[in-house]
Protein backbone atom coordinates (compact mmCIF):
# COMPACT_ATOMS: atom_id res chain seq x y z
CA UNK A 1 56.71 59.93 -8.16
CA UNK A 2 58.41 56.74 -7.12
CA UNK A 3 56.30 56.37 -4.43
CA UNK A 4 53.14 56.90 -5.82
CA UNK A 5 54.11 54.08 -8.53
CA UNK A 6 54.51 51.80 -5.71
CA UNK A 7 51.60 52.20 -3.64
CA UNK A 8 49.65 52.26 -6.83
CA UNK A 9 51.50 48.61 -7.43
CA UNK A 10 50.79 47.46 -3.67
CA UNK A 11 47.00 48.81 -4.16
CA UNK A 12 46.79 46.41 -7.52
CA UNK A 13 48.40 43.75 -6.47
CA UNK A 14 46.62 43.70 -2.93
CA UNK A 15 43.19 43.64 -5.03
CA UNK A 16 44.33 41.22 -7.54
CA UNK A 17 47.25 38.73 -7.39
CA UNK A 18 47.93 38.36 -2.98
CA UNK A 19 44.89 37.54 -1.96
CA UNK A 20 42.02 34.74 -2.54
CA UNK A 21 38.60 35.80 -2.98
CA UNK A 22 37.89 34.19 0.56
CA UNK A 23 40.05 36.59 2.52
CA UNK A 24 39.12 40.04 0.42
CA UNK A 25 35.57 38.84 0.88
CA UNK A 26 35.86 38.64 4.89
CA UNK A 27 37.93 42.18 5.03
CA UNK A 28 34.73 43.48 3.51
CA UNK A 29 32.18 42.02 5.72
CA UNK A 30 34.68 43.16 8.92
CA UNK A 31 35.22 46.92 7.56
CA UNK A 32 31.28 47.23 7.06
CA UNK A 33 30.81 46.20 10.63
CA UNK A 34 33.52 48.29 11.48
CA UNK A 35 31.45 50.95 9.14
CA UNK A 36 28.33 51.06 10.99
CA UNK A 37 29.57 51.18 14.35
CA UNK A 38 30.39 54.62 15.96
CA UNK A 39 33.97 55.39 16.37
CA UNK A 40 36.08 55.93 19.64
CA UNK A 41 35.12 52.92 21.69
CA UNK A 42 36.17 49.58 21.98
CA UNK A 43 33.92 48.01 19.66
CA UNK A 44 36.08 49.71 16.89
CA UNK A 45 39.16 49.26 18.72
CA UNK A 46 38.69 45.20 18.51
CA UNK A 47 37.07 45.07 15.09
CA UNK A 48 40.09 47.37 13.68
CA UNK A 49 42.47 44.78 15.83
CA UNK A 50 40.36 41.87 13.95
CA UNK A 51 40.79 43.31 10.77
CA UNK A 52 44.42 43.82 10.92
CA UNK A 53 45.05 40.08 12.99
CA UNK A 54 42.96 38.01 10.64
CA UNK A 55 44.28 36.96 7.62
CA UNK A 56 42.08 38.73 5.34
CA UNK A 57 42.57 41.56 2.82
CA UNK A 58 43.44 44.95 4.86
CA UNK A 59 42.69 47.21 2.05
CA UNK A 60 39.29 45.61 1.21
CA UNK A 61 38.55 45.84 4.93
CA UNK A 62 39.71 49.94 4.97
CA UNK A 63 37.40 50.70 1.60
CA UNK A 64 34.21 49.17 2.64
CA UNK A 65 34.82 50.61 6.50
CA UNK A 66 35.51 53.97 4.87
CA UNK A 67 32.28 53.57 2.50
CA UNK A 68 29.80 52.31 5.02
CA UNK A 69 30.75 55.14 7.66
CA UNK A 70 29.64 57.81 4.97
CA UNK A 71 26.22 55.32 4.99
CA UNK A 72 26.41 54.85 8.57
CA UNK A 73 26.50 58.64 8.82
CA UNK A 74 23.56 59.15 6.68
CA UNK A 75 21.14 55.70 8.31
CA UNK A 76 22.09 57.16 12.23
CA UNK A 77 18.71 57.91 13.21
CA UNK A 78 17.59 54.62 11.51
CA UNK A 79 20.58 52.75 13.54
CA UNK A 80 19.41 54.37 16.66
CA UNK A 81 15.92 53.23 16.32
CA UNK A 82 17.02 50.36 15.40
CA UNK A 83 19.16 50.36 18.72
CA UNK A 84 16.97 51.62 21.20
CA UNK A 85 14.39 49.22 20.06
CA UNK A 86 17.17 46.03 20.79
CA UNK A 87 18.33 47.80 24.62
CA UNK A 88 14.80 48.11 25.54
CA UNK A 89 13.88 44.12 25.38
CA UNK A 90 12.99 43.15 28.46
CA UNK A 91 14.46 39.88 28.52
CA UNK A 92 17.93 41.19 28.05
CA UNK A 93 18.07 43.70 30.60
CA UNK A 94 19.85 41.45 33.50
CA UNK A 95 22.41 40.78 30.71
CA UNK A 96 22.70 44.51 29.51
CA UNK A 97 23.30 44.90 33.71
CA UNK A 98 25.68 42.69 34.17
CA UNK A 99 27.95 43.70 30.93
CA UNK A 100 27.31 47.46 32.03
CA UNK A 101 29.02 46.16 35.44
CA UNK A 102 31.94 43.95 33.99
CA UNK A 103 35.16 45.62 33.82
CA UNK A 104 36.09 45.93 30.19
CA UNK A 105 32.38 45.84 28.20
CA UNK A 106 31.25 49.33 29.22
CA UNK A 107 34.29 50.49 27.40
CA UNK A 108 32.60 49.35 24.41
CA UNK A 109 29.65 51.97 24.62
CA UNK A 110 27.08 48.89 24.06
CA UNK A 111 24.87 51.08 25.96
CA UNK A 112 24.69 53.50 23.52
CA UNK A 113 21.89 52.75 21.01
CA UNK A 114 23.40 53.80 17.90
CA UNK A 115 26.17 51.65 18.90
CA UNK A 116 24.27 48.52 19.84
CA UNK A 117 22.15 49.34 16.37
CA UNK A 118 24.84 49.49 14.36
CA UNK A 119 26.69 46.23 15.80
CA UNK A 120 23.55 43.93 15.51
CA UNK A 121 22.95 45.21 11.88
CA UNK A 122 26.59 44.72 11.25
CA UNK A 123 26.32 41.42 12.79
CA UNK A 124 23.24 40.64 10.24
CA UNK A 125 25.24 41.53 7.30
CA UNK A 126 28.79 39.42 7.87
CA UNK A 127 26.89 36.05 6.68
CA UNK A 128 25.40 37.20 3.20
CA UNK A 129 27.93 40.13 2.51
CA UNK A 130 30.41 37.47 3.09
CA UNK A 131 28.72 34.83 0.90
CA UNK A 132 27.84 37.26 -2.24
CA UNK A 133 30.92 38.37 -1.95
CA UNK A 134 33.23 35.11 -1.94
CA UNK A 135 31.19 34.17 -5.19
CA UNK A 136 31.74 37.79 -6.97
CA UNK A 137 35.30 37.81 -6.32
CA UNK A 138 36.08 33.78 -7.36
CA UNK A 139 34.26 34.55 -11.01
CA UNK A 140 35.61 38.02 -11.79
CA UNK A 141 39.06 38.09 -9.80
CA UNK A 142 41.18 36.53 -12.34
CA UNK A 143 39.57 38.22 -15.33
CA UNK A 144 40.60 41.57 -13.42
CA UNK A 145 44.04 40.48 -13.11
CA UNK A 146 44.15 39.42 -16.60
CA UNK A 147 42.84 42.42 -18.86
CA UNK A 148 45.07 44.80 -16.25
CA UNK A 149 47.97 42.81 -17.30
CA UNK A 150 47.23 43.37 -21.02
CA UNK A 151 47.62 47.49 -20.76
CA UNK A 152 51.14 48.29 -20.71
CA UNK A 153 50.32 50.37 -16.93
CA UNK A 154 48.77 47.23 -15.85
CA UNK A 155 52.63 45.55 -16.55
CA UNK A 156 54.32 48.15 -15.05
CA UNK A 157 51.69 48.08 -11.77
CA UNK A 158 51.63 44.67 -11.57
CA UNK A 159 55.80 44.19 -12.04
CA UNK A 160 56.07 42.19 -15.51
CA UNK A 161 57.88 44.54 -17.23
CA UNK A 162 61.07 45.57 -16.08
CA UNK A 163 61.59 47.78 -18.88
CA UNK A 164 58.90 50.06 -17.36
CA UNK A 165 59.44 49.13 -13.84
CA UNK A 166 63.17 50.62 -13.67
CA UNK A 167 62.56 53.94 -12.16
CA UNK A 168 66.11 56.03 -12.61
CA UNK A 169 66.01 59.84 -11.92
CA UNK A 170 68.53 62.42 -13.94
């Protein structure tokens, strides 16, 4: 029970008090890229490393990742249209060579058109996700952490009142 009261406590004051709107703003627009793009290359591998190097909010960055693979999931065949349609531009194929031939970029599956679908439509949405975002959190942030504060669990989650925060057993 303890421990559920304080990762309840880290989850509301990660979402509320630690971190501007700036930085949960930016863990969302990294966690949908990291969304849309297929798992188990290193694509993810460096956009998980991003997300946990950056100074941004981690747990933002988890949720939306979490959310857009369920919509990732459901838009594949869209995202490999999408995909196919970006590795089959003729211009680009002496660059899609050459990164296919590099040592460390064919570990990052660009080849595969689901992949290279989901990146570029991830890369589309940083910008306004980020910007929509920023603006959201900076007007309702503080109102958040205000009416949570004025339920006696939002005191206890949040730390202010240490009459509710002392946790004995027995």
């Amino acid at each position: 029970m303890i421990g559920f009261a304080r990762s309840m406590r880290f989850l509301t004051k990660a979402l509320t008090d630690e971190c501007s709107p700036e930085q949960i703003a930016l863990g969302c627009s990294i966690g949908i890229m990291l969304g849309l793009v297929p798992k188990g290359n290193l694509t993810a591998v460096v956009l998980m490393a991003l997300l946990f190097l950056l100074r941004v909010n981690i747990l933002a960055g988890l949720l939306s990742a979490a959310i857009c693979t369920c919509i990732g999931l459901l838009c594949t065949s869209g995202l490999d249209w999408f995909g196919e349609q970006i590795l089959a531009i003729e211009s680009l194929q002496p660059v899609y060579a050459w990164m296919y031939e590099a040592p460390l970029i064919p570990w990052t599956d660009f080849n595969n058109t689901v992949t290279a679908g989901g990146f570029v439509v991830g890369l589309f949405l940083v910008f306004p996700t980020y910007r929509i975002l920023t603006g959201y959190f900076a007007r309702n942030l503080a109102a958040w952490s205000t009416s949570a504060r004025s339920f006696e669990l939002g005191r206890a989650l949040f730390g202010d009142d240490k009459e509710l925060t002392s946790w004995r057993v027995g």
